[in-house]
C-alpha atoms as a PDB file:
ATOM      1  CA  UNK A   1       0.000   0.000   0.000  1.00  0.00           C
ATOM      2  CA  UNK A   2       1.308   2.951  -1.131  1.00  0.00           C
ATOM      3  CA  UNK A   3       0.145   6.608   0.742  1.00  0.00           C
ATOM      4  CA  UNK A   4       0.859   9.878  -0.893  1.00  0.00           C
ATOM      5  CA  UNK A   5      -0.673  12.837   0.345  1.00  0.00           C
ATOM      6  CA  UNK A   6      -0.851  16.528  -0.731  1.00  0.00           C
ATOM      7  CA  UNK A   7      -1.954  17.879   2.281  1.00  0.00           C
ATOM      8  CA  UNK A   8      -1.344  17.608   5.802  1.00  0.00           C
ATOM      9  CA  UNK A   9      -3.988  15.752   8.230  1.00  0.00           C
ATOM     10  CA  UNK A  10      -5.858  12.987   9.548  1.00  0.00           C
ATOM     11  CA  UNK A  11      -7.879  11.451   7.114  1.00  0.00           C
ATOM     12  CA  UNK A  12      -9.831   7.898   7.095  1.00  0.00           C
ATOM     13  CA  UNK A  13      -9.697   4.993   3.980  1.00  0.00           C
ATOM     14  CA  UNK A  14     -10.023   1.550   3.248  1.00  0.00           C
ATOM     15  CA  UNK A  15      -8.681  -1.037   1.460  1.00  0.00           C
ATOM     16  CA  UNK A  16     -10.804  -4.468   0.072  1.00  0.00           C
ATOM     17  CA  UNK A  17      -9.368  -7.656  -0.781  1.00  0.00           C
ATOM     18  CA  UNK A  18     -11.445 -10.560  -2.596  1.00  0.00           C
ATOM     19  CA  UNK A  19     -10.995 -14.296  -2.831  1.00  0.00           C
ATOM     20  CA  UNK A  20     -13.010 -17.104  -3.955  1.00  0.00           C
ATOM     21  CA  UNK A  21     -12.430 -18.914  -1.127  1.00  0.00           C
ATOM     22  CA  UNK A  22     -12.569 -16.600   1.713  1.00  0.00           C
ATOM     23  CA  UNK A  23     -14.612 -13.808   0.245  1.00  0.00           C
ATOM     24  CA  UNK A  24     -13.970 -10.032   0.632  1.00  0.00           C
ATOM     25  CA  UNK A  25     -11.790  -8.324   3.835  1.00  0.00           C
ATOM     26  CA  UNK A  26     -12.456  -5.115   4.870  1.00  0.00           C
ATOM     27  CA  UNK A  27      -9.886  -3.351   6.592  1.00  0.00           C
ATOM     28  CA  UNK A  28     -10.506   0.509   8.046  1.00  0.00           C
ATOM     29  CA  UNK A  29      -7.274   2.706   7.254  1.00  0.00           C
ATOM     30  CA  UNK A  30      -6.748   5.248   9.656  1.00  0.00           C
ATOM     31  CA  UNK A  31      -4.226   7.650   7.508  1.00  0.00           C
ATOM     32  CA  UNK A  32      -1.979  10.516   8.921  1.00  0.00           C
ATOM     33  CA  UNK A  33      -0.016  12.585   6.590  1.00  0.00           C
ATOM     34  CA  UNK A  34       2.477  15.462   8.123  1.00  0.00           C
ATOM     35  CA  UNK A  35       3.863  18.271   6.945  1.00  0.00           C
ATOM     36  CA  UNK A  36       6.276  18.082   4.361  1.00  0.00           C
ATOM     37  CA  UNK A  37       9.593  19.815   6.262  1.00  0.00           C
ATOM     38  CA  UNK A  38      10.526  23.336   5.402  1.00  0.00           C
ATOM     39  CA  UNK A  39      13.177  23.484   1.956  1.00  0.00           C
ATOM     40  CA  UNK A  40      16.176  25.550   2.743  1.00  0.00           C
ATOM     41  CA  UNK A  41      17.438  28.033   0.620  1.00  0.00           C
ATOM     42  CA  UNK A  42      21.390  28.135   0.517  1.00  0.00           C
ATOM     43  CA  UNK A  43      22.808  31.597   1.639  1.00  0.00           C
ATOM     44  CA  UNK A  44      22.424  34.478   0.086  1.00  0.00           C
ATOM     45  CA  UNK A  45      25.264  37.688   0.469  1.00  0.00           C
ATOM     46  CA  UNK A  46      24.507  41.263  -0.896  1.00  0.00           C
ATOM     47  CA  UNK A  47      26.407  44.322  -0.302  1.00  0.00           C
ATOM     48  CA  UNK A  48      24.225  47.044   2.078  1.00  0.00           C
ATOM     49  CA  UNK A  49      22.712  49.580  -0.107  1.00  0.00           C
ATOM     50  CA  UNK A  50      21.466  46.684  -3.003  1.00  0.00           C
ATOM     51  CA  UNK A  51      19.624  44.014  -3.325  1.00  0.00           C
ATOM     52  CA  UNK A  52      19.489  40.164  -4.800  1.00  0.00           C
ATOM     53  CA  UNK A  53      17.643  38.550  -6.713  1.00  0.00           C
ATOM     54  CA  UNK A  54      17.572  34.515  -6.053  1.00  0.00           C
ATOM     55  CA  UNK A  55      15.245  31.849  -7.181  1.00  0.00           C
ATOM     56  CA  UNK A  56      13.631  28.761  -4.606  1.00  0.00           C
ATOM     57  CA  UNK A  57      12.443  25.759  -6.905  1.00  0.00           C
ATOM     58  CA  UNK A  58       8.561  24.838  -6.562  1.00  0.00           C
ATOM     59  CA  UNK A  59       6.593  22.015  -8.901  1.00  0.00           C
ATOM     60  CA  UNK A  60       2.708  21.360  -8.999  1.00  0.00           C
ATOM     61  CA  UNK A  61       1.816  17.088  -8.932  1.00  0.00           C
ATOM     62  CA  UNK A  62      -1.429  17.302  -9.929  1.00  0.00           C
ATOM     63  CA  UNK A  63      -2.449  17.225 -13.647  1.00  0.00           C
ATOM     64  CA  UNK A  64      -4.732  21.016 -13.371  1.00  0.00           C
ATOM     65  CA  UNK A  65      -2.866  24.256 -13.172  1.00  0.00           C
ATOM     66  CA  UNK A  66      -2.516  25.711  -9.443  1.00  0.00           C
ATOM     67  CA  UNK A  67      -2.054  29.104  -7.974  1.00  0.00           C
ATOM     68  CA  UNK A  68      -0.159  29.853  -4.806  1.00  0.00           C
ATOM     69  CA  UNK A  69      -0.941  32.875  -2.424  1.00  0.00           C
ATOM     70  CA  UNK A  70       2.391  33.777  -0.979  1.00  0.00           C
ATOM     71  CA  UNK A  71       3.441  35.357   2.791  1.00  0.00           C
ATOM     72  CA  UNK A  72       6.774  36.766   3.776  1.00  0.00           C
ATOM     73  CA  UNK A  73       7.354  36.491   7.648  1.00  0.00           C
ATOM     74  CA  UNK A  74      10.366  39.060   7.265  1.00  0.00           C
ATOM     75  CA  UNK A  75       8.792  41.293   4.659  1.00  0.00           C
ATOM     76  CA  UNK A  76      11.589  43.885   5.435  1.00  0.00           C
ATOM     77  CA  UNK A  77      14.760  42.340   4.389  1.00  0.00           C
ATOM     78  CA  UNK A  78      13.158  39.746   1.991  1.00  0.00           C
ATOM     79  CA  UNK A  79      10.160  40.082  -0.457  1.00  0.00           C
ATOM     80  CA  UNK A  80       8.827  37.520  -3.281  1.00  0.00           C
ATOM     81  CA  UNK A  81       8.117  39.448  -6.536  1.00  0.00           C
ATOM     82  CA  UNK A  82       4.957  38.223  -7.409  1.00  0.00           C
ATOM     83  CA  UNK A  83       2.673  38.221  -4.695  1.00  0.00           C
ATOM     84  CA  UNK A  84       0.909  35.060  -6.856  1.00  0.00           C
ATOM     85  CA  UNK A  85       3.044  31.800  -8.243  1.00  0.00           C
ATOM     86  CA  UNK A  86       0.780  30.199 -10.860  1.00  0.00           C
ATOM     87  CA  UNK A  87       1.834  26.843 -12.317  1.00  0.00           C
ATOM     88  CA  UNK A  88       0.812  24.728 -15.149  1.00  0.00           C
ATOM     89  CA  UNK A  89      -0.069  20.927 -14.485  1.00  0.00           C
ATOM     90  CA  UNK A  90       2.881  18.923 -13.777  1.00  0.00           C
ATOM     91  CA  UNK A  91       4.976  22.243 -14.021  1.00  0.00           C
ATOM     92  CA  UNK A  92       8.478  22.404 -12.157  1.00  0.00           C
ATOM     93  CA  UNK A  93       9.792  25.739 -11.869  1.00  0.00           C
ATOM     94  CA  UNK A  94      11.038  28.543 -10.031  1.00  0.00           C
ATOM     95  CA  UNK A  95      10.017  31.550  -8.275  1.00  0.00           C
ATOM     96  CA  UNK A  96      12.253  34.723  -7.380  1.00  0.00           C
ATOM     97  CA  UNK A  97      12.815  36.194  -4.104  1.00  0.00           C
ATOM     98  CA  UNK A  98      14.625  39.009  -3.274  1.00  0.00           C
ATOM     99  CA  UNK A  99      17.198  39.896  -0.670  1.00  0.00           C
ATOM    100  CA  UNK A 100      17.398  43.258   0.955  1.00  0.00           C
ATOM    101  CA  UNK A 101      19.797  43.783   4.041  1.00  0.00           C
ATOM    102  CA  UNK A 102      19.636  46.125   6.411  1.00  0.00           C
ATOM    103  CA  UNK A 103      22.765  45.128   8.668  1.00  0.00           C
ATOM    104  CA  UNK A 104      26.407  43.495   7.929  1.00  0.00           C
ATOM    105  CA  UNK A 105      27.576  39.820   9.081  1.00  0.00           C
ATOM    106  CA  UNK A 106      24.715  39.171  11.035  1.00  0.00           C
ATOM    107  CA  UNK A 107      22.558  36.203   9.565  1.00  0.00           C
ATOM    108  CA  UNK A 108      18.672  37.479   8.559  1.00  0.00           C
ATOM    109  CA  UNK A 109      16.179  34.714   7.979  1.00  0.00           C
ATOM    110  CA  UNK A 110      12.651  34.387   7.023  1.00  0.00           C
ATOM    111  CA  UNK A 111       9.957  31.926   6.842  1.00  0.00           C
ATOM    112  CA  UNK A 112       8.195  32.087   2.870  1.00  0.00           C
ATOM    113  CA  UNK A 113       4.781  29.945   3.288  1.00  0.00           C
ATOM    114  CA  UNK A 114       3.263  29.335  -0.322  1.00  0.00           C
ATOM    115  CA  UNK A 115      -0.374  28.118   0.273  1.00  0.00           C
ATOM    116  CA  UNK A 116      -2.796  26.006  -2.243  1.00  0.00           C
ATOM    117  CA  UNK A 117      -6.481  24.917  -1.012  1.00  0.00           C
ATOM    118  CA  UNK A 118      -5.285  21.304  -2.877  1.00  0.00           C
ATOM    119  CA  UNK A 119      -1.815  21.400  -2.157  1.00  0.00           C
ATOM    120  CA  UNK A 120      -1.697  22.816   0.907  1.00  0.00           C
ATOM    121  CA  UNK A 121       1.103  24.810   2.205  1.00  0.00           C
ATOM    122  CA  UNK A 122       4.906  24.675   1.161  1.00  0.00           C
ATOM    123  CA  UNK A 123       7.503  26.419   3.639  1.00  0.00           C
ATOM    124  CA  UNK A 124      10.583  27.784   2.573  1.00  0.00           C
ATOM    125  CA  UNK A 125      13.759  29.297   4.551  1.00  0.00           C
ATOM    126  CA  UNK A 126      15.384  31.992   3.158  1.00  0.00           C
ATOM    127  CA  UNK A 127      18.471  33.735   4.756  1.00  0.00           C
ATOM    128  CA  UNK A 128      20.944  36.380   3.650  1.00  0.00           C
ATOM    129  CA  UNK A 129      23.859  38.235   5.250  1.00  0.00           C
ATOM    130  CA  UNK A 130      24.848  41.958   3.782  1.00  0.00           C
ATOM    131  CA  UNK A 131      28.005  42.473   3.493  1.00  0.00           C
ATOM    132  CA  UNK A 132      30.314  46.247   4.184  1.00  0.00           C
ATOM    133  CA  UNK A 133      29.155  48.482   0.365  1.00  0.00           C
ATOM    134  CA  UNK A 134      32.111  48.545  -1.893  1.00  0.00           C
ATOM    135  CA  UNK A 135      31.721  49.748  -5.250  1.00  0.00           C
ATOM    136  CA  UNK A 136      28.076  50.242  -6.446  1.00  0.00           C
ATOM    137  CA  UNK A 137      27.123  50.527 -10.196  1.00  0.00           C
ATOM    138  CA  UNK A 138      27.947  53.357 -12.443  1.00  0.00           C
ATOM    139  CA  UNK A 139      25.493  56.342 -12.966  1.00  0.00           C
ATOM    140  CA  UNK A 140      26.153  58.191 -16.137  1.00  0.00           C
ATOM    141  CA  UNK A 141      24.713  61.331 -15.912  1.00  0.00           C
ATOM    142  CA  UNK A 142      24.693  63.651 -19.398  1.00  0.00           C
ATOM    143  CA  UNK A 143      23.279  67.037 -20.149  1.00  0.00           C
ATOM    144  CA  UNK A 144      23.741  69.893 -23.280  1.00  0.00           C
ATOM    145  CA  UNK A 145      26.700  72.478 -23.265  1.00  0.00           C
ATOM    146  CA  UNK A 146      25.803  75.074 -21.364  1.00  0.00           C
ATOM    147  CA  UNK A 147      22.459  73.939 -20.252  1.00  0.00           C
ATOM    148  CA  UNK A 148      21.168  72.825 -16.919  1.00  0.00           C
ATOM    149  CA  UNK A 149      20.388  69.650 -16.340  1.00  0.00           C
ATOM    150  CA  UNK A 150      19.475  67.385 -13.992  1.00  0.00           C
ATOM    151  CA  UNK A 151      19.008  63.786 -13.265  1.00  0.00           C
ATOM    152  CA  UNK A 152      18.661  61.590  -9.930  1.00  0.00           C
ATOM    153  CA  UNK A 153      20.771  58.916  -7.846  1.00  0.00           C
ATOM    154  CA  UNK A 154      18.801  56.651  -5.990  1.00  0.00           C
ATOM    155  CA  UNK A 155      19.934  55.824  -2.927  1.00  0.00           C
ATOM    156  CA  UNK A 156      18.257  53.732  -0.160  1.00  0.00           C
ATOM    157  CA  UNK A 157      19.352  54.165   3.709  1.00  0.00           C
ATOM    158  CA  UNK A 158      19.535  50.085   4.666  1.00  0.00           C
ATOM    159  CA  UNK A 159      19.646  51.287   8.458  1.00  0.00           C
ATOM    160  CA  UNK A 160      16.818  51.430  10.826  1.00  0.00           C
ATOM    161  CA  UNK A 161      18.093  55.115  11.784  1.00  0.00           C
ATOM    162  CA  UNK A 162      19.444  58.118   9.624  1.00  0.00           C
ATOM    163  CA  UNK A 163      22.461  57.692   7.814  1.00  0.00           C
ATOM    164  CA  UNK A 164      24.458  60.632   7.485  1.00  0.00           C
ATOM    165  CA  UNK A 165      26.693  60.645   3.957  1.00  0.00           C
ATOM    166  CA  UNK A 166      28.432  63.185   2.306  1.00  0.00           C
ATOM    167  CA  UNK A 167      28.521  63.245  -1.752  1.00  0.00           C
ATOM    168  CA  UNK A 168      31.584  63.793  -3.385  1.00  0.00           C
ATOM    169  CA  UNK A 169      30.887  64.737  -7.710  1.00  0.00           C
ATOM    170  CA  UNK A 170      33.882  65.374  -9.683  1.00  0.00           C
ATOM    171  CA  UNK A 171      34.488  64.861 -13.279  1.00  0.00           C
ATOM    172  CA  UNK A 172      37.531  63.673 -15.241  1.00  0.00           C
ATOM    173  CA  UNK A 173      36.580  63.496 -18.627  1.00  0.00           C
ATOM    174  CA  UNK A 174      38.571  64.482 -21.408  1.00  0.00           C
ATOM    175  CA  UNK A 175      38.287  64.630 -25.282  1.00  0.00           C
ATOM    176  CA  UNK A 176      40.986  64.564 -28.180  1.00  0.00           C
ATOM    177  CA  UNK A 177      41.386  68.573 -27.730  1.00  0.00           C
ATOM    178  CA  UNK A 178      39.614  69.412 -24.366  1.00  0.00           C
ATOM    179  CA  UNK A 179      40.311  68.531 -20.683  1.00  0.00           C
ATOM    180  CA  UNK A 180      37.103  69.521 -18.369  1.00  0.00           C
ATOM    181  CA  UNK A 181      37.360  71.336 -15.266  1.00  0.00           C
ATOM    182  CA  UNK A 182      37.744  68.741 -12.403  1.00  0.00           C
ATOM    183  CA  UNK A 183      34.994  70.656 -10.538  1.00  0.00           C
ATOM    184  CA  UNK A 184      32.329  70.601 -13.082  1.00  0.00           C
ATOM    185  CA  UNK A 185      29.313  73.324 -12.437  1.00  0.00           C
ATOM    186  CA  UNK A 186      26.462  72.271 -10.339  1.00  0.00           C
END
């Protein structure tokens, strides 16, 4: 007898055998499926200041398409980015999650519960550690001879409290014929 549930529970079923000689047995199954354990994600490590994308692996069993509703215990260092994971039948696939951290070399973890009325509910752990900000990508920033311009840098304070910065802009670019000021007007 083989038992392969989809959701956790009690649940009651039975079982008949026949024979010519005997006749039919009956036998009551008293059935008892628990959860499925939680699938860890490996660890993720993102500079403070950025964030990561990573993917968690997910499959539907059953031969109709499924959607999964989706809940982030630590919605402020880690978010899925689709609040719905739809999947075709007999899909495997994956979904993203992404990593935002808000302190360095200390481990941040979350719980990510995907729930299905059929399938019940799949628990993931996700955790990340940031890491000190080293060099972030390039912002090119361009604007008409002797025109104003002006363009923004995003920047996102990872801290719980203020962050004070200071903001350095220089310029060294240079043409064929022409050097620019290294303090370019602002």
């Amino acid at each position: 007898l083989i038992y392969s549930p989809l959701i956790a529970g009690s649940f009651l079923g039975k079982v008949s055998f026949w024979n010519e000689l005997v006749g039919e047995v009956w036998y009551k199954l008293v059935l008892t499926a628990l959860p499925a354990p939680a699938i860890e994600i490996p660890l993720v490590e993102c500079m403070l200041g950025s964030e990561m994308l990573f993917v968690a692996p997910i499959e539907n069993p059953l031969n109709e398409a499924v959607t999964f509703t989706v809940a982030v215990e630590n919605s402020e260092n880690f978010a899925v980015t689709n609040p719905k994971i739809s999947l075709s039948p007999f899909e495997q696939g994956k979904f993203e999650i992404k990593f935002i951290p808000s302190t360095f070399q200390e481990l941040t973890t979350t719980t990510i519960k995907l729930f299905n009325k059929k399938l019940g509910e799949l628990v993931y752990i996700a955790s990340g550690k940031g890491l000190l900000p080293g060099l972030m990508e390039l912002v090119s920033i361009e604007g008409p001879l002797h025109e104003i311009a002006s363009e923004n840098v995003i920047f996102r304070n990872p801290f719980r409290h203020p962050l004070p910065i200071e903001v350095y802009l220089s310029s060294s670019v240079s043409y064929t014929h022409l050097t620019l000021p290294t303090t370019p007007y602002v």
